[in-house]
PDB file of N, CA and C in Angstrom:
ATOM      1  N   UNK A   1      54.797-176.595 117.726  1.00  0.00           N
ATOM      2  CA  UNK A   1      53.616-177.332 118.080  1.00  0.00           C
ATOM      3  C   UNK A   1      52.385-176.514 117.698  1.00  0.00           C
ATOM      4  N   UNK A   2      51.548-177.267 117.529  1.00  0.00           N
ATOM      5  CA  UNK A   2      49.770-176.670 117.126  1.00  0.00           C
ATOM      6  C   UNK A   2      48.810-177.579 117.841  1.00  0.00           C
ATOM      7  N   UNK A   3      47.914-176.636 118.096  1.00  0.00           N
ATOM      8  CA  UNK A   3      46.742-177.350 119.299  1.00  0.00           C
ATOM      9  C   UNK A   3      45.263-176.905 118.442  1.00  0.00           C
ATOM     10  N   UNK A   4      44.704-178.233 118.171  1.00  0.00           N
ATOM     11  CA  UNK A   4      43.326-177.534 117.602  1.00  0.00           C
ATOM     12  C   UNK A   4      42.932-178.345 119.190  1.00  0.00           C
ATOM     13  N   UNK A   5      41.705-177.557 118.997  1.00  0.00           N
ATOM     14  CA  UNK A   5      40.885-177.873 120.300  1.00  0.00           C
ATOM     15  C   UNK A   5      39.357-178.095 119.990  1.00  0.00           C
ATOM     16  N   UNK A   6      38.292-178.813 120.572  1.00  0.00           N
ATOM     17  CA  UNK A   6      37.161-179.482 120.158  1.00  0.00           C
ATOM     18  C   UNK A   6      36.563-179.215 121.870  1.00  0.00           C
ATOM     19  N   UNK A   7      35.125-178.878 121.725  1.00  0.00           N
ATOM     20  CA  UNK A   7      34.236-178.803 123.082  1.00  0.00           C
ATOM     21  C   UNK A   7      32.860-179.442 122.017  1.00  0.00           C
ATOM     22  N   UNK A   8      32.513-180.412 122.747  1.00  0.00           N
ATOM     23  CA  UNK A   8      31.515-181.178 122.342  1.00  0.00           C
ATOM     24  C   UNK A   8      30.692-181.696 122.894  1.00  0.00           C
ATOM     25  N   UNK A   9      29.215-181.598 123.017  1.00  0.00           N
ATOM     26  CA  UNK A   9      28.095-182.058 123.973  1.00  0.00           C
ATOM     27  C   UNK A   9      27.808-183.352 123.172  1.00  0.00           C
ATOM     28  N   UNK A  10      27.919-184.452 123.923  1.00  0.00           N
ATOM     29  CA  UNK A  10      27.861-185.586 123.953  1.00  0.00           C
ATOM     30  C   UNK A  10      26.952-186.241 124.410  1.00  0.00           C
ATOM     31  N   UNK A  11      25.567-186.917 123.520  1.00  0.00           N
ATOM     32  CA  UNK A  11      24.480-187.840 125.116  1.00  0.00           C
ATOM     33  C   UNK A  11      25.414-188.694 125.978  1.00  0.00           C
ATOM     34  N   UNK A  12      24.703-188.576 127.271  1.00  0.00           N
ATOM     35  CA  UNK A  12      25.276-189.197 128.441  1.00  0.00           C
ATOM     36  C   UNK A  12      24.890-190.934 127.854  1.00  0.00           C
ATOM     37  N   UNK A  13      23.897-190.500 127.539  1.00  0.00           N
ATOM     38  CA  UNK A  13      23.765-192.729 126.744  1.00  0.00           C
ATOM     39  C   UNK A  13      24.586-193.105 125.871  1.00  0.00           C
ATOM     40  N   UNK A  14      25.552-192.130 125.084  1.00  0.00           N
ATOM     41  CA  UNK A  14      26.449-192.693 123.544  1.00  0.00           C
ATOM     42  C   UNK A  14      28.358-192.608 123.824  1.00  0.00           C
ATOM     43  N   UNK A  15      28.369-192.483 125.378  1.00  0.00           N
ATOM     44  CA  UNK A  15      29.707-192.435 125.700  1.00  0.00           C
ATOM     45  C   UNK A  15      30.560-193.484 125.074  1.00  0.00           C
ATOM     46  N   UNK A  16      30.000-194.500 125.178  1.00  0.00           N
ATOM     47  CA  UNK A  16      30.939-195.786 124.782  1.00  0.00           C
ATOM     48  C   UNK A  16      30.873-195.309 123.206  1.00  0.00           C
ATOM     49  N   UNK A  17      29.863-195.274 122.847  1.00  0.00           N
ATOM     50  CA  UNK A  17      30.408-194.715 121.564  1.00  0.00           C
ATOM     51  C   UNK A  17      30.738-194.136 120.980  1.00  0.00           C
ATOM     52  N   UNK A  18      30.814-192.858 121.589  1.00  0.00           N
ATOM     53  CA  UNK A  18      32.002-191.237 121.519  1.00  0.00           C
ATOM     54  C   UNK A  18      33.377-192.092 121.423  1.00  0.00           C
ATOM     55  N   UNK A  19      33.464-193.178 122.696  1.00  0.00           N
ATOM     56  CA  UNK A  19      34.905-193.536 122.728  1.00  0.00           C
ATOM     57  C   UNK A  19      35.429-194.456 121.539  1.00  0.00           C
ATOM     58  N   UNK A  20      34.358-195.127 121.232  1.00  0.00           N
ATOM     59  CA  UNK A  20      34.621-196.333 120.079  1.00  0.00           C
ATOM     60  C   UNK A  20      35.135-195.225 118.877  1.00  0.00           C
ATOM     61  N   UNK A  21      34.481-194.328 118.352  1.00  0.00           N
ATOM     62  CA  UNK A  21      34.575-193.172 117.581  1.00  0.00           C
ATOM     63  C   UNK A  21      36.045-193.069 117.658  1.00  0.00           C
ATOM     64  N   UNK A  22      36.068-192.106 118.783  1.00  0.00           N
ATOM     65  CA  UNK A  22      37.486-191.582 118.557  1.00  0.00           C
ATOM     66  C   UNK A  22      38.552-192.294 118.657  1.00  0.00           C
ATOM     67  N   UNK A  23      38.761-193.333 119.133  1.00  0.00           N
ATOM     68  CA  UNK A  23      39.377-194.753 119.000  1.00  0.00           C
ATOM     69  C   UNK A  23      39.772-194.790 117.586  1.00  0.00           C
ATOM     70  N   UNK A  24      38.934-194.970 116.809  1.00  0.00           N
ATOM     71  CA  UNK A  24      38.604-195.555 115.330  1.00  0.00           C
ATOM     72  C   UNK A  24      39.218-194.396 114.569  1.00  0.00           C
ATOM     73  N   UNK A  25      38.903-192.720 115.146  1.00  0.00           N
ATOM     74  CA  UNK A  25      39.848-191.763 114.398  1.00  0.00           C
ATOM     75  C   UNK A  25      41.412-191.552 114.352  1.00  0.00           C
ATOM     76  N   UNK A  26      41.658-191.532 116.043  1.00  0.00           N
ATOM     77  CA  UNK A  26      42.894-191.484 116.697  1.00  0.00           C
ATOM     78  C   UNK A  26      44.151-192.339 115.131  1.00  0.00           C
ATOM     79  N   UNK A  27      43.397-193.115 115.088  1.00  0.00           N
ATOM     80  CA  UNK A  27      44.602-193.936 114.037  1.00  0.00           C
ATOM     81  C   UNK A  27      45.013-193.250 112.560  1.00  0.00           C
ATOM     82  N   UNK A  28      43.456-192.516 111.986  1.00  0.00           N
ATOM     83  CA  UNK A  28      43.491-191.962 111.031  1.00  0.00           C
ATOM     84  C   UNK A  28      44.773-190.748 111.464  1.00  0.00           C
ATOM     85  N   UNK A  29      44.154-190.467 112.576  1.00  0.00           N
ATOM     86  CA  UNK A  29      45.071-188.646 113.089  1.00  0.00           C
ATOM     87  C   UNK A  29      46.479-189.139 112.337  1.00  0.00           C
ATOM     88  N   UNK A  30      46.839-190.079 113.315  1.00  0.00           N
ATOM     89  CA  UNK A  30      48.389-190.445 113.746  1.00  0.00           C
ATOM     90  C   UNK A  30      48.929-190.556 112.928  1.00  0.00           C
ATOM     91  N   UNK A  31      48.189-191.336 111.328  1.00  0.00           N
ATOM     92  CA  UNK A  31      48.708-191.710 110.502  1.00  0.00           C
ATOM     93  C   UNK A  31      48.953-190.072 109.693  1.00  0.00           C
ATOM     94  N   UNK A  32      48.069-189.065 109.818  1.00  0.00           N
ATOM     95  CA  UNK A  32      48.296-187.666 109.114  1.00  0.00           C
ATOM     96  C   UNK A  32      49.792-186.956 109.654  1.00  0.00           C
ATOM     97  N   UNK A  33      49.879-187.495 111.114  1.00  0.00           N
ATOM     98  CA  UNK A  33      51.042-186.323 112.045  1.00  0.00           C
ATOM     99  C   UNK A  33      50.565-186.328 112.895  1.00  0.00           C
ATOM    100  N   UNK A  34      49.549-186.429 113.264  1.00  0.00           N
ATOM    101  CA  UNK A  34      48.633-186.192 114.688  1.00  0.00           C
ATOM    102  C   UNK A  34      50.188-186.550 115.534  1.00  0.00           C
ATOM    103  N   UNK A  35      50.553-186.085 117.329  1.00  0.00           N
ATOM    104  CA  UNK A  35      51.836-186.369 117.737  1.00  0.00           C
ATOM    105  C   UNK A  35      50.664-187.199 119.296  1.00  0.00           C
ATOM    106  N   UNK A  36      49.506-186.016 119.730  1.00  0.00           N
ATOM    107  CA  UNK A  36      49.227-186.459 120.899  1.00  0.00           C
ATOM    108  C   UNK A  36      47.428-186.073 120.451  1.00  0.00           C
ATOM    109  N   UNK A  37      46.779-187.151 121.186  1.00  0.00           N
ATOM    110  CA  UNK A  37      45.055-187.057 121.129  1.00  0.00           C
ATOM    111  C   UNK A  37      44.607-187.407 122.603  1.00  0.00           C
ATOM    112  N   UNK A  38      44.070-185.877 122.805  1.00  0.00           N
ATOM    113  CA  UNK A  38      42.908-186.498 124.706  1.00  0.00           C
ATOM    114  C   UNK A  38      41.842-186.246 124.146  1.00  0.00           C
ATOM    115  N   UNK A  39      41.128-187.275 124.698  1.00  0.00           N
ATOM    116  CA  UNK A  39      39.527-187.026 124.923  1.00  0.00           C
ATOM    117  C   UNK A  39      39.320-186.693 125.858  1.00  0.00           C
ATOM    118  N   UNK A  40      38.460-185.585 127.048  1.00  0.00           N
ATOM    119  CA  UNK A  40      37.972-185.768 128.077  1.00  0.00           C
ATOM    120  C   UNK A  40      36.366-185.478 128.124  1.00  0.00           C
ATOM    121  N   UNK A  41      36.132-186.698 128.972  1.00  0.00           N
ATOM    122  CA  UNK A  41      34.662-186.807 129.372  1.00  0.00           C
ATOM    123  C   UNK A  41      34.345-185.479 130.686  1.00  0.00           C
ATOM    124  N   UNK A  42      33.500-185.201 130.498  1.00  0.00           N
ATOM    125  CA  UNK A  42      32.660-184.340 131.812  1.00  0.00           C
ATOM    126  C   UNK A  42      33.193-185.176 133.284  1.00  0.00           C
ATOM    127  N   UNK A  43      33.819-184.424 133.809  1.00  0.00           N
ATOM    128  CA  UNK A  43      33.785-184.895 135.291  1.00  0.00           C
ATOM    129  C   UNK A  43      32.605-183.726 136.160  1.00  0.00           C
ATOM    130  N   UNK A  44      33.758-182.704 135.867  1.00  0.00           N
ATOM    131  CA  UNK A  44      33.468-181.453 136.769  1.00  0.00           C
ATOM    132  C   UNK A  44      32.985-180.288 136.040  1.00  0.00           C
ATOM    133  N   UNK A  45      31.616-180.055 136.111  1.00  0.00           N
ATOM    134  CA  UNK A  45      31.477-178.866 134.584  1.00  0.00           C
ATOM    135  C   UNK A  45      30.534-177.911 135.451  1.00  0.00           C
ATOM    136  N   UNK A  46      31.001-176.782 135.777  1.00  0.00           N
ATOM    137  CA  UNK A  46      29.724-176.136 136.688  1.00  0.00           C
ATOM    138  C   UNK A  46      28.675-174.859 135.824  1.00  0.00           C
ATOM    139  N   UNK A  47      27.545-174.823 136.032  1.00  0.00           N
ATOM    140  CA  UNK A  47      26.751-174.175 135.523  1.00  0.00           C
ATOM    141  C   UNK A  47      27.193-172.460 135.736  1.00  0.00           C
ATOM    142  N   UNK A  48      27.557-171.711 134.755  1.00  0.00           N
ATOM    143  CA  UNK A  48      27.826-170.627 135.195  1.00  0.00           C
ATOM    144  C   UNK A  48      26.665-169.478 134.863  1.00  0.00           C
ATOM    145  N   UNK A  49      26.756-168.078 135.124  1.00  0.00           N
ATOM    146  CA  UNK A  49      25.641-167.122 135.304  1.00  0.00           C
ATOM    147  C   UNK A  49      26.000-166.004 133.759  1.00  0.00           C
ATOM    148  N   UNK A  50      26.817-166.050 133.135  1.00  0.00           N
ATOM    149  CA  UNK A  50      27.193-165.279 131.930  1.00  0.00           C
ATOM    150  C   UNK A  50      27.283-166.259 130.911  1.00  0.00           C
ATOM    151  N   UNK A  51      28.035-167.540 130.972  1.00  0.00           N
ATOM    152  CA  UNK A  51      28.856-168.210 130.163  1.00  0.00           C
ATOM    153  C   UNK A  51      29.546-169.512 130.837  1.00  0.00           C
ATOM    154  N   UNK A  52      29.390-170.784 130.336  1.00  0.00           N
ATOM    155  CA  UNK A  52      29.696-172.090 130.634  1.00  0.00           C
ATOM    156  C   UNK A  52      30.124-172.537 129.163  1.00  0.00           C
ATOM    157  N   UNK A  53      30.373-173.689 129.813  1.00  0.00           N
ATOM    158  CA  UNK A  53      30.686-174.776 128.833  1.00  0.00           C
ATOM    159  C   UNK A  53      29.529-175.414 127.615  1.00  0.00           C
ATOM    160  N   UNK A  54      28.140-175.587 128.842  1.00  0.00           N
ATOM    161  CA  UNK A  54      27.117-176.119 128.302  1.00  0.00           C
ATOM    162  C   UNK A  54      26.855-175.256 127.529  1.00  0.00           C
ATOM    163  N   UNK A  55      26.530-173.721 128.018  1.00  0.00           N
ATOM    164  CA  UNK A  55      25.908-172.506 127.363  1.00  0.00           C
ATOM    165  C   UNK A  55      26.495-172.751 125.562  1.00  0.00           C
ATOM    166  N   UNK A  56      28.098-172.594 125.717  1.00  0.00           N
ATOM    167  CA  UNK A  56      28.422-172.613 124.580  1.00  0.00           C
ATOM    168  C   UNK A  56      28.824-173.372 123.783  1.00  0.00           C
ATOM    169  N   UNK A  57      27.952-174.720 123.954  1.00  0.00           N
ATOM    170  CA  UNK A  57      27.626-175.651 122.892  1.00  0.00           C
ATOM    171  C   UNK A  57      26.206-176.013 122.497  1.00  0.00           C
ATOM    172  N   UNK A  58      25.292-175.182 123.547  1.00  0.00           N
ATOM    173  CA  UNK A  58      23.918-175.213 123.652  1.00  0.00           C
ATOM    174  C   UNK A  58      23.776-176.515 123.731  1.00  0.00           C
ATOM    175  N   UNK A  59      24.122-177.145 124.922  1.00  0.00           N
ATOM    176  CA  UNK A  59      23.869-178.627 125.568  1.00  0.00           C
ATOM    177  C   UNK A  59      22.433-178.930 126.215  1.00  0.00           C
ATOM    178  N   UNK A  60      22.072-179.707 125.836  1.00  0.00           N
ATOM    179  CA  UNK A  60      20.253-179.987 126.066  1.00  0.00           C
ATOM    180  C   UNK A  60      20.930-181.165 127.273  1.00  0.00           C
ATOM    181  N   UNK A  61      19.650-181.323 127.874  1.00  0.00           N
ATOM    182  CA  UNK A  61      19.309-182.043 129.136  1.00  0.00           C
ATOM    183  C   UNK A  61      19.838-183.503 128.697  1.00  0.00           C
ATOM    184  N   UNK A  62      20.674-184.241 129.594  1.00  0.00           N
ATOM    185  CA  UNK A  62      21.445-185.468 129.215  1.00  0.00           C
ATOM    186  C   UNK A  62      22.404-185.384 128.254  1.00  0.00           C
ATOM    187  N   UNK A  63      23.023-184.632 128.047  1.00  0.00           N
ATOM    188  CA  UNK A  63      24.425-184.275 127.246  1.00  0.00           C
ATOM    189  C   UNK A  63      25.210-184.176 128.587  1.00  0.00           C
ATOM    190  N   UNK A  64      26.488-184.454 128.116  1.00  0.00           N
ATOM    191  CA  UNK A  64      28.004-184.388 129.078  1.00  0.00           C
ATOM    192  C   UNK A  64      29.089-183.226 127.696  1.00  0.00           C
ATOM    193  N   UNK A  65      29.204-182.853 128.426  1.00  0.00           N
ATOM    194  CA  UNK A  65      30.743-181.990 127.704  1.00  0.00           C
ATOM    195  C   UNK A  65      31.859-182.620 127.583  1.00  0.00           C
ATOM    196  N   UNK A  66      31.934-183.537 126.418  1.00  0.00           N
ATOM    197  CA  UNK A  66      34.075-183.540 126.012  1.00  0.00           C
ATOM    198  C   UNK A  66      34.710-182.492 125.603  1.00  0.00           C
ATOM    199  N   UNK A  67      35.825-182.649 126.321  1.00  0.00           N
ATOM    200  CA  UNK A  67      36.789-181.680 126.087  1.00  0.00           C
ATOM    201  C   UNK A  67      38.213-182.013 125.103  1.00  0.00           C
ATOM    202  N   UNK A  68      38.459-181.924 124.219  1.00  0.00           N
ATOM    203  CA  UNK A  68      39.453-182.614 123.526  1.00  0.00           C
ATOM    204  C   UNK A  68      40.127-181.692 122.859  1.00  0.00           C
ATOM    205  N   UNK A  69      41.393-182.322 122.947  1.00  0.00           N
ATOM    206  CA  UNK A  69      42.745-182.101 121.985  1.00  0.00           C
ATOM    207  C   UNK A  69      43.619-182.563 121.127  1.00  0.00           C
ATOM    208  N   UNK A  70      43.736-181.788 120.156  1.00  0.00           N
ATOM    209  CA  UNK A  70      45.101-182.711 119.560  1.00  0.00           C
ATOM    210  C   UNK A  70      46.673-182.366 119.266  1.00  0.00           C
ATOM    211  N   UNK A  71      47.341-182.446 119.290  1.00  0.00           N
ATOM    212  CA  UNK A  71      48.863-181.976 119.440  1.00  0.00           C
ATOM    213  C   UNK A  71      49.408-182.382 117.927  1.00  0.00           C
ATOM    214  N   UNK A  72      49.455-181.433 116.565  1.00  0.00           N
ATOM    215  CA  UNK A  72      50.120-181.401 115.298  1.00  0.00           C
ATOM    216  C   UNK A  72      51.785-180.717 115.848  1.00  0.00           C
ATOM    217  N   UNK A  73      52.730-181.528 115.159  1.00  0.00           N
ATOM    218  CA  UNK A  73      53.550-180.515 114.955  1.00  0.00           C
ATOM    219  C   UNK A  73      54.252-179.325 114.106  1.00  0.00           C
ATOM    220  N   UNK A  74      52.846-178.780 113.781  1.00  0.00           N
ATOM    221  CA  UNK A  74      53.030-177.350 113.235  1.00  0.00           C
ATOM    222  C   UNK A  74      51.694-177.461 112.530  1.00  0.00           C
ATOM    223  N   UNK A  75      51.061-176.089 112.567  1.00  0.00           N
ATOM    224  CA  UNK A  75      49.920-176.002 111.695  1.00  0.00           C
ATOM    225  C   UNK A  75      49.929-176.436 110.288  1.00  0.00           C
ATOM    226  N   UNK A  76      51.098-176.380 109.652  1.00  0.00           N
ATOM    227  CA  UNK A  76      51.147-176.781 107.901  1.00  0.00           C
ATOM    228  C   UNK A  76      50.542-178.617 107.939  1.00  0.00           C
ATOM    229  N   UNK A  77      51.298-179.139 108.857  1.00  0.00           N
ATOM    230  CA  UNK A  77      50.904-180.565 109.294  1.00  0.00           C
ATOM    231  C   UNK A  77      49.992-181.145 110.052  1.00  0.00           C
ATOM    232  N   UNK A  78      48.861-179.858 110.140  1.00  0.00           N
ATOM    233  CA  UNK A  78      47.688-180.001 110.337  1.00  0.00           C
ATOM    234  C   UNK A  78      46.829-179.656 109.245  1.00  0.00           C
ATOM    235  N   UNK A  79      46.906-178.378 108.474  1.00  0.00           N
ATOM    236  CA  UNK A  79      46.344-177.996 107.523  1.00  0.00           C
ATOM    237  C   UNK A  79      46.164-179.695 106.413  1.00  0.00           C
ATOM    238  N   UNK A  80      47.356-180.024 106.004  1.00  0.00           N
ATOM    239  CA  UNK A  80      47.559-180.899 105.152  1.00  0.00           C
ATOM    240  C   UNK A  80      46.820-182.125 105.290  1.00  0.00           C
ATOM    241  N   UNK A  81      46.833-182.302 106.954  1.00  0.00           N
ATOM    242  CA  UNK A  81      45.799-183.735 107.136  1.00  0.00           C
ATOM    243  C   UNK A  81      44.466-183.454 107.261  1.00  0.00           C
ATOM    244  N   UNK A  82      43.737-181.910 107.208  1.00  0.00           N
ATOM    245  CA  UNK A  82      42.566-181.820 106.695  1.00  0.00           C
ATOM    246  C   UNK A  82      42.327-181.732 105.580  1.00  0.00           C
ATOM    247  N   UNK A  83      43.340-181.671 104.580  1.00  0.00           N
ATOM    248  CA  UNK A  83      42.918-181.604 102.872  1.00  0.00           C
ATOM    249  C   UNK A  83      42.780-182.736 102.483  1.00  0.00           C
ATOM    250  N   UNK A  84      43.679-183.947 103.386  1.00  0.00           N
ATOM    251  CA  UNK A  84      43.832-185.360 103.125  1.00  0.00           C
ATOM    252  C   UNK A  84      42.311-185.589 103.400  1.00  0.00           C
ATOM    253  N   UNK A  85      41.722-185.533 104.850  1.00  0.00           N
ATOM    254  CA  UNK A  85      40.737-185.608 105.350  1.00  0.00           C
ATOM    255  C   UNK A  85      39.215-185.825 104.232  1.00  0.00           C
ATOM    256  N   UNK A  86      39.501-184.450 103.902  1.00  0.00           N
ATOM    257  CA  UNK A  86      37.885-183.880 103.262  1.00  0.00           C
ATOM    258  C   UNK A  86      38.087-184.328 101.630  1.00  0.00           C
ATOM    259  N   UNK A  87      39.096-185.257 101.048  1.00  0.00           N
ATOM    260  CA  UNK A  87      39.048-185.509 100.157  1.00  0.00           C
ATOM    261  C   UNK A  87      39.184-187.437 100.384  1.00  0.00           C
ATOM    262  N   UNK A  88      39.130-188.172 101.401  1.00  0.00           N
ATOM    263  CA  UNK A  88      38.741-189.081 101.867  1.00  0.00           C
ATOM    264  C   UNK A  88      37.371-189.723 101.862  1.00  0.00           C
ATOM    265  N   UNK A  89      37.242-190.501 100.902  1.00  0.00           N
ATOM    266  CA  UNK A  89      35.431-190.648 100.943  1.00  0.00           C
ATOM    267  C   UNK A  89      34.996-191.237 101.987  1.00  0.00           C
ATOM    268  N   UNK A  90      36.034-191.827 102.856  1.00  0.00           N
ATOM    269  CA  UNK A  90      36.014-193.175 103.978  1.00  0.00           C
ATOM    270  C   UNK A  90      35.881-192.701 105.258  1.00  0.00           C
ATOM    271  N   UNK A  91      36.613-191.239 105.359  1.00  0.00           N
ATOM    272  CA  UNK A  91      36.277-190.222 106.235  1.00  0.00           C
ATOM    273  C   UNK A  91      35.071-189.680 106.676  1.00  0.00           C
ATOM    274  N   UNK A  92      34.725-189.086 105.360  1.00  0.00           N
ATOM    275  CA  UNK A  92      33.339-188.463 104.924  1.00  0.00           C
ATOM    276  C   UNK A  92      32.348-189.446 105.491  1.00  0.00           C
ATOM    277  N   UNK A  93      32.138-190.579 105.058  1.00  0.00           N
ATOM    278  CA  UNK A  93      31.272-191.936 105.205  1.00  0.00           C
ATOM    279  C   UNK A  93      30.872-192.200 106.787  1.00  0.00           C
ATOM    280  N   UNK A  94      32.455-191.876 107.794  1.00  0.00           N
ATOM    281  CA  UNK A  94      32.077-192.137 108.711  1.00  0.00           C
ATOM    282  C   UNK A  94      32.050-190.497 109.651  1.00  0.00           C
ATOM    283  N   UNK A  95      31.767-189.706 109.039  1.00  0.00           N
ATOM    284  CA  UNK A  95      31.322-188.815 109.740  1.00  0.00           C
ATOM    285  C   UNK A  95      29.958-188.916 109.708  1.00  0.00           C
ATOM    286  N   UNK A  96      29.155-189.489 108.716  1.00  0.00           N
ATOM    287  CA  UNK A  96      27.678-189.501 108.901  1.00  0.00           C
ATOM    288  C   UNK A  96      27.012-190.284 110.059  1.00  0.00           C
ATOM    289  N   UNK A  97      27.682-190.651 110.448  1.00  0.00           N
ATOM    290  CA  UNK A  97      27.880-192.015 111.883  1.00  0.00           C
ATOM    291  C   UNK A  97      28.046-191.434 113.239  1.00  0.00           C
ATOM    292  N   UNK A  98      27.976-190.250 113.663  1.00  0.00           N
ATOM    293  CA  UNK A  98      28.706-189.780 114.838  1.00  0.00           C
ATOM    294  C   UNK A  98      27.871-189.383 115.831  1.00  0.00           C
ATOM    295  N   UNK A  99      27.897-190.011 116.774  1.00  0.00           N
ATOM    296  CA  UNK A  99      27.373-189.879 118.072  1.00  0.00           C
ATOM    297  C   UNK A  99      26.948-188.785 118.713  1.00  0.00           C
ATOM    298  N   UNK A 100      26.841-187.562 118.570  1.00  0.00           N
ATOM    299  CA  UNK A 100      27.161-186.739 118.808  1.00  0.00           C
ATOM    300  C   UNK A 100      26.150-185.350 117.776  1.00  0.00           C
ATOM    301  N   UNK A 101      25.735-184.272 118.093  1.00  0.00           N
ATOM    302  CA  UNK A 101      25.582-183.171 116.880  1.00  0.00           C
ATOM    303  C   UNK A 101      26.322-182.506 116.924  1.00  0.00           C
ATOM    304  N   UNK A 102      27.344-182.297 115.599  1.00  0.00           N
ATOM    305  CA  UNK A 102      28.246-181.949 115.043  1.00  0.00           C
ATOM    306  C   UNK A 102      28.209-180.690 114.986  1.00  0.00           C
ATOM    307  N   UNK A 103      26.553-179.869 114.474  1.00  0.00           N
ATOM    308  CA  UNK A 103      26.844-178.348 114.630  1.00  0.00           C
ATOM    309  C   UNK A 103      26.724-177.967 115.923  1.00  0.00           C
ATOM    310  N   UNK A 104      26.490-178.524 116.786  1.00  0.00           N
ATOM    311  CA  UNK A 104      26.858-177.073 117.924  1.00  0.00           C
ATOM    312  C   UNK A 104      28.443-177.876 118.713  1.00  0.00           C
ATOM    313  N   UNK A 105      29.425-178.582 117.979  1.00  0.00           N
ATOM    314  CA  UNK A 105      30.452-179.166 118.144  1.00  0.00           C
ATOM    315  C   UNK A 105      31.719-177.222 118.131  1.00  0.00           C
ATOM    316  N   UNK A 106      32.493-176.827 118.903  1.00  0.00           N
ATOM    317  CA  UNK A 106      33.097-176.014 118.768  1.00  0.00           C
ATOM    318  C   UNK A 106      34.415-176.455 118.008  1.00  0.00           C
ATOM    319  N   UNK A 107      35.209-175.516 117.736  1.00  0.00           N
ATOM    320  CA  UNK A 107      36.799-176.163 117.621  1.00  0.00           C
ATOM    321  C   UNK A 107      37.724-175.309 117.000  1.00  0.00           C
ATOM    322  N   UNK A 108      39.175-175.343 117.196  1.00  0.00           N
ATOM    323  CA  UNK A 108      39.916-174.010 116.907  1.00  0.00           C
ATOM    324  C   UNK A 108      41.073-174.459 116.582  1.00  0.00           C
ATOM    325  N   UNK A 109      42.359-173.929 116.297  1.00  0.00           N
ATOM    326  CA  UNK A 109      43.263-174.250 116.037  1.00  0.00           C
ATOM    327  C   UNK A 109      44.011-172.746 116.976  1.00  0.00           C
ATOM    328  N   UNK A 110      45.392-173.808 117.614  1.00  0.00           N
ATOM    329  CA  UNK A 110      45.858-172.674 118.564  1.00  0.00           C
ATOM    330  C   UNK A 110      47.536-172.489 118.302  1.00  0.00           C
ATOM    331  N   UNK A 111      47.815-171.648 118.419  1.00  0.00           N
ATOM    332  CA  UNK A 111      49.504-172.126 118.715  1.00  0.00           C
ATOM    333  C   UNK A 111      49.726-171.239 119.997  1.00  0.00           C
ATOM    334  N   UNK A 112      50.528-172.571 120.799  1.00  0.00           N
ATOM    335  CA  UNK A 112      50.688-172.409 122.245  1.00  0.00           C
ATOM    336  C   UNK A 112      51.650-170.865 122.235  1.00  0.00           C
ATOM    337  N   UNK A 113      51.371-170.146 123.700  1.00  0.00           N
ATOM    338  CA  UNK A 113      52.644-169.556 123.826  1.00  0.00           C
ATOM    339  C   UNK A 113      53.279-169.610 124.972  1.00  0.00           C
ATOM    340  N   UNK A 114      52.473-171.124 125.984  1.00  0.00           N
ATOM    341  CA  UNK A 114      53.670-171.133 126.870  1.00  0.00           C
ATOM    342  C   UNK A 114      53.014-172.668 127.350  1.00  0.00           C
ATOM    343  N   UNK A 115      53.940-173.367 127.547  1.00  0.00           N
ATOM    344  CA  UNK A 115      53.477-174.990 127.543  1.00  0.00           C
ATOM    345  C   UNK A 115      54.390-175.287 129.074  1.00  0.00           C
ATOM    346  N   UNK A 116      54.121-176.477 129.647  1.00  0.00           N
ATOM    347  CA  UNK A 116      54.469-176.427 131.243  1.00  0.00           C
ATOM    348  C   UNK A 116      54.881-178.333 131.266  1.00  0.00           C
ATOM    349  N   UNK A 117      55.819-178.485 131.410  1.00  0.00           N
ATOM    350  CA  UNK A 117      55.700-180.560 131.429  1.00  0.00           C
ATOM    351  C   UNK A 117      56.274-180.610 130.164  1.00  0.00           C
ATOM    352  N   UNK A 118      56.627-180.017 129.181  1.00  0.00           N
ATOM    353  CA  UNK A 118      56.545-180.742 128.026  1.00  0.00           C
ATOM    354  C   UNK A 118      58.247-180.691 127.930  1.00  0.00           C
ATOM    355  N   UNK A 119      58.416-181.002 126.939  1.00  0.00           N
ATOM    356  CA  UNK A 119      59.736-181.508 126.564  1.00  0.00           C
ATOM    357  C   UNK A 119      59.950-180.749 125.056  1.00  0.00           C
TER     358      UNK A 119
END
């Protein structure tokens, strides 16, 4: 398994359309390998005194923090659906569309080393 991970300040006014968004990607993923996709919206995000969430996306006043994941099974089958990706003009097209500012968007690629529930 491979986990890229995404922290993203989101306006609190463009939620529905964060969700319409990733809705509209989720299919692209699935169709690459994608296995599992969460979005999470801000419930509980507390202001911290070194380092937060907000801090490190440099979230301005009326932004919410998503927290998201995606579950590849194996980095090669992730790598591959970003080459698919960035050579997609249809992709490209609708990234200019996104709810959201993209540069202070975080994101990583992980491989687990200990998973809890899963199968």
């Amino acid at each position: 398994m491979y986990v890229q991970g995404f922290l993203i300040p989101v306006p609190e006014d463009k939620k529905q359309a964060y969700i319409e968004m990733a809705t509209r990607f989720s299919d692209l993923f699935k169709s690459y390998g994608c296995t599992e996709i969460v979005e999470a919206w801000e419930d509980n995000v507390t202001d911290g005194k070194v380092t937060d969430f907000r801090m490190a996306v440099k979230a301005e006043p009326g932004e919410k923090i998503v927290f998201s994941w995606m579950i590849w099974p194996d980095r090669a089958t992730c790598d591959a659906a970003h080459e698919k990706m960035e050579s997609d003009p249809a992709f490209a097209e609708s990234m200019s569309d996104m709810p959201f500012d993209g540069k202070r968007m975080i994101w990583g690629g992980f491989t687990p080393v200990m998973t809890l529930g899963r199968n």
